[in-house]
Protein backbone atom coordinates (compact mmCIF):
# COMPACT_ATOMS: atom_id res chain seq x y z
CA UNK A 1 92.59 -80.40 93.78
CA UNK A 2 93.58 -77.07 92.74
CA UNK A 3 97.63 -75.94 93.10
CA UNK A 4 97.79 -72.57 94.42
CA UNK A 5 98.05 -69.47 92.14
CA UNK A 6 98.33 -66.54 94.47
CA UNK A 7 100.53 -63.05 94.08
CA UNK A 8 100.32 -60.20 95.79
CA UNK A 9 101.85 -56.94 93.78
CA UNK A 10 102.31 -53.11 94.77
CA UNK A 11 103.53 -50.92 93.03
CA UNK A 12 102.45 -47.52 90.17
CA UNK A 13 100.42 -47.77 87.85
CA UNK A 14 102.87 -47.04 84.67
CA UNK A 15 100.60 -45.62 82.05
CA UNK A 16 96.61 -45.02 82.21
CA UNK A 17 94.55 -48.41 81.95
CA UNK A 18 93.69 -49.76 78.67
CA UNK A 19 89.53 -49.99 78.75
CA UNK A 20 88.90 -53.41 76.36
CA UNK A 21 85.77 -53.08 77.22
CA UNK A 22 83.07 -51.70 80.03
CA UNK A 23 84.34 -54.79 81.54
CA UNK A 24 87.61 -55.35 81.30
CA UNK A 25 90.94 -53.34 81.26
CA UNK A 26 94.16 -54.08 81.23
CA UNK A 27 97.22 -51.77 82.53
CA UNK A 28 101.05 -52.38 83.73
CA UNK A 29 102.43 -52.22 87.36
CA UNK A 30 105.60 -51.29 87.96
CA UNK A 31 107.09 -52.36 91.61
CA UNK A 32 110.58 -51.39 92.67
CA UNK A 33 112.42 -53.05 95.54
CA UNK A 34 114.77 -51.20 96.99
CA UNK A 35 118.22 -52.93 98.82
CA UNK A 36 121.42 -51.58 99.86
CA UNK A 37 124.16 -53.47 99.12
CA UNK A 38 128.04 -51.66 99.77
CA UNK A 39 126.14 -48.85 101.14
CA UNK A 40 124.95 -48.01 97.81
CA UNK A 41 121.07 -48.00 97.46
CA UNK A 42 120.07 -50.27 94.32
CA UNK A 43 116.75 -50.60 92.84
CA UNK A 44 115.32 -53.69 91.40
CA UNK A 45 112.47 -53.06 88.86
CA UNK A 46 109.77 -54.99 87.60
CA UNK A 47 106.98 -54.25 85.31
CA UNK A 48 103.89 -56.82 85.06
CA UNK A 49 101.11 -56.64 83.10
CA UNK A 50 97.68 -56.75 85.04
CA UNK A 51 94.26 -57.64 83.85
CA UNK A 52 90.74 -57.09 85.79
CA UNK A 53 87.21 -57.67 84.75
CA UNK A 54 83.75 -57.85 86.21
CA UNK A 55 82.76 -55.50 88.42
CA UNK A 56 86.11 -55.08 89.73
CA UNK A 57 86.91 -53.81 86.66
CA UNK A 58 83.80 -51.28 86.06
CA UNK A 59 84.76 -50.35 89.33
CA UNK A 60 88.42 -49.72 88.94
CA UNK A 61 88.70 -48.24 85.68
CA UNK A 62 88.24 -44.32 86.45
CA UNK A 63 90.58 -44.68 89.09
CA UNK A 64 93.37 -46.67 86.90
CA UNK A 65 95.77 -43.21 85.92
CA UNK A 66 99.13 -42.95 85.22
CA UNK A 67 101.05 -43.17 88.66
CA UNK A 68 98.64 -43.89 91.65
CA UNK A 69 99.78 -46.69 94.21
CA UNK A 70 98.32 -49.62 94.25
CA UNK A 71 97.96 -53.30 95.96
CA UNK A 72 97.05 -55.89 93.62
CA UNK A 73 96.13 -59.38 95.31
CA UNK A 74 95.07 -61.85 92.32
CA UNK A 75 96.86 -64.95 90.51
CA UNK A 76 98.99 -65.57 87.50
CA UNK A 77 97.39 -66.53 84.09
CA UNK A 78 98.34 -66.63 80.67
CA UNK A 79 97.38 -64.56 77.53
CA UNK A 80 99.10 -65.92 74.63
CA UNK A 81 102.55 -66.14 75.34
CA UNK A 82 102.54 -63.63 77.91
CA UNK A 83 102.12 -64.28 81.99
CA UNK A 84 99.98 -61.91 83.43
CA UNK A 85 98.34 -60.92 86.82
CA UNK A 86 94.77 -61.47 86.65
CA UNK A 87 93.05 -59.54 89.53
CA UNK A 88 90.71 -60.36 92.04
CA UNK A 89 91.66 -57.07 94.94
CA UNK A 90 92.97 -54.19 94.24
CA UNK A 91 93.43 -51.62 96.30
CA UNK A 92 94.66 -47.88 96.26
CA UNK A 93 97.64 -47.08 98.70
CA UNK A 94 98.27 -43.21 99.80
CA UNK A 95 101.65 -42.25 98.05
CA UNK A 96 105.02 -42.32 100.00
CA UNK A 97 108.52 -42.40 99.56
CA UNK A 98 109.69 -46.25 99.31
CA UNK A 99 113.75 -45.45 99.51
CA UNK A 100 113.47 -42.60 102.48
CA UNK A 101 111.39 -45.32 104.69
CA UNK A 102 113.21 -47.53 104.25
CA UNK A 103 116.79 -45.98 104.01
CA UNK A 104 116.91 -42.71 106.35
CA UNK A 105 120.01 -40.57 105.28
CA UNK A 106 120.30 -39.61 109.41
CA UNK A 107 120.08 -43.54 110.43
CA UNK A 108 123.03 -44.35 113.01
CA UNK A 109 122.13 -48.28 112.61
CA UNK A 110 124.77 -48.70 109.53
């Protein structure tokens, strides 16, 4: 029996994809998580590397720039040395503000 290798990833895309091939493309995530902690807001950042291929990959690629939101459901699989997310979903999120969601400036509920 299989273990389970799931993740699920959102986040912007941090520089255009790199096209290996008609294929298969490669680009990094980066996903922030925002927490307040002594009523400062921190941010915790983390950049992964994520591969697709196939057809989601021809499907993907003109869409992969520099920035755009994004929902990545895939698993975790390694390339050399290197742990990467190889993805099976991916899906393109409108844009909005993470930190004023989730931390309104006018919010009585301290």
């Amino acid at each position: 029996m299989n273990d389970l290798n799931s993740t699920l990833i959102e986040g912007k895309i941090l520089k255009d994809c790199e096209i290996i091939n008609e294929e298969n493309c490669r680009f990094d995530i980066v996903s922030n998580r925002f927490y307040q902690e002594d009523k400062k807001i921190k941010t915790e950042t983390t950049i992964v590397k994520v591969e697709a291929i196939s057809k989601l990959a021809k499907t993907c690629i003109p869409l992969l720039i520099k920035n755009k939101s994004l929902r990545i459901i895939g698993r975790l699989k390694m390339l050399g040395s290197e742990i990467i997310i190889a993805a099976e979903h991916i899906e393109f999120r409108p844009e909005f503000d993470n930190q004023k969601l989730l931390f309104n400036e006018g919010d009585d509920n301290e």
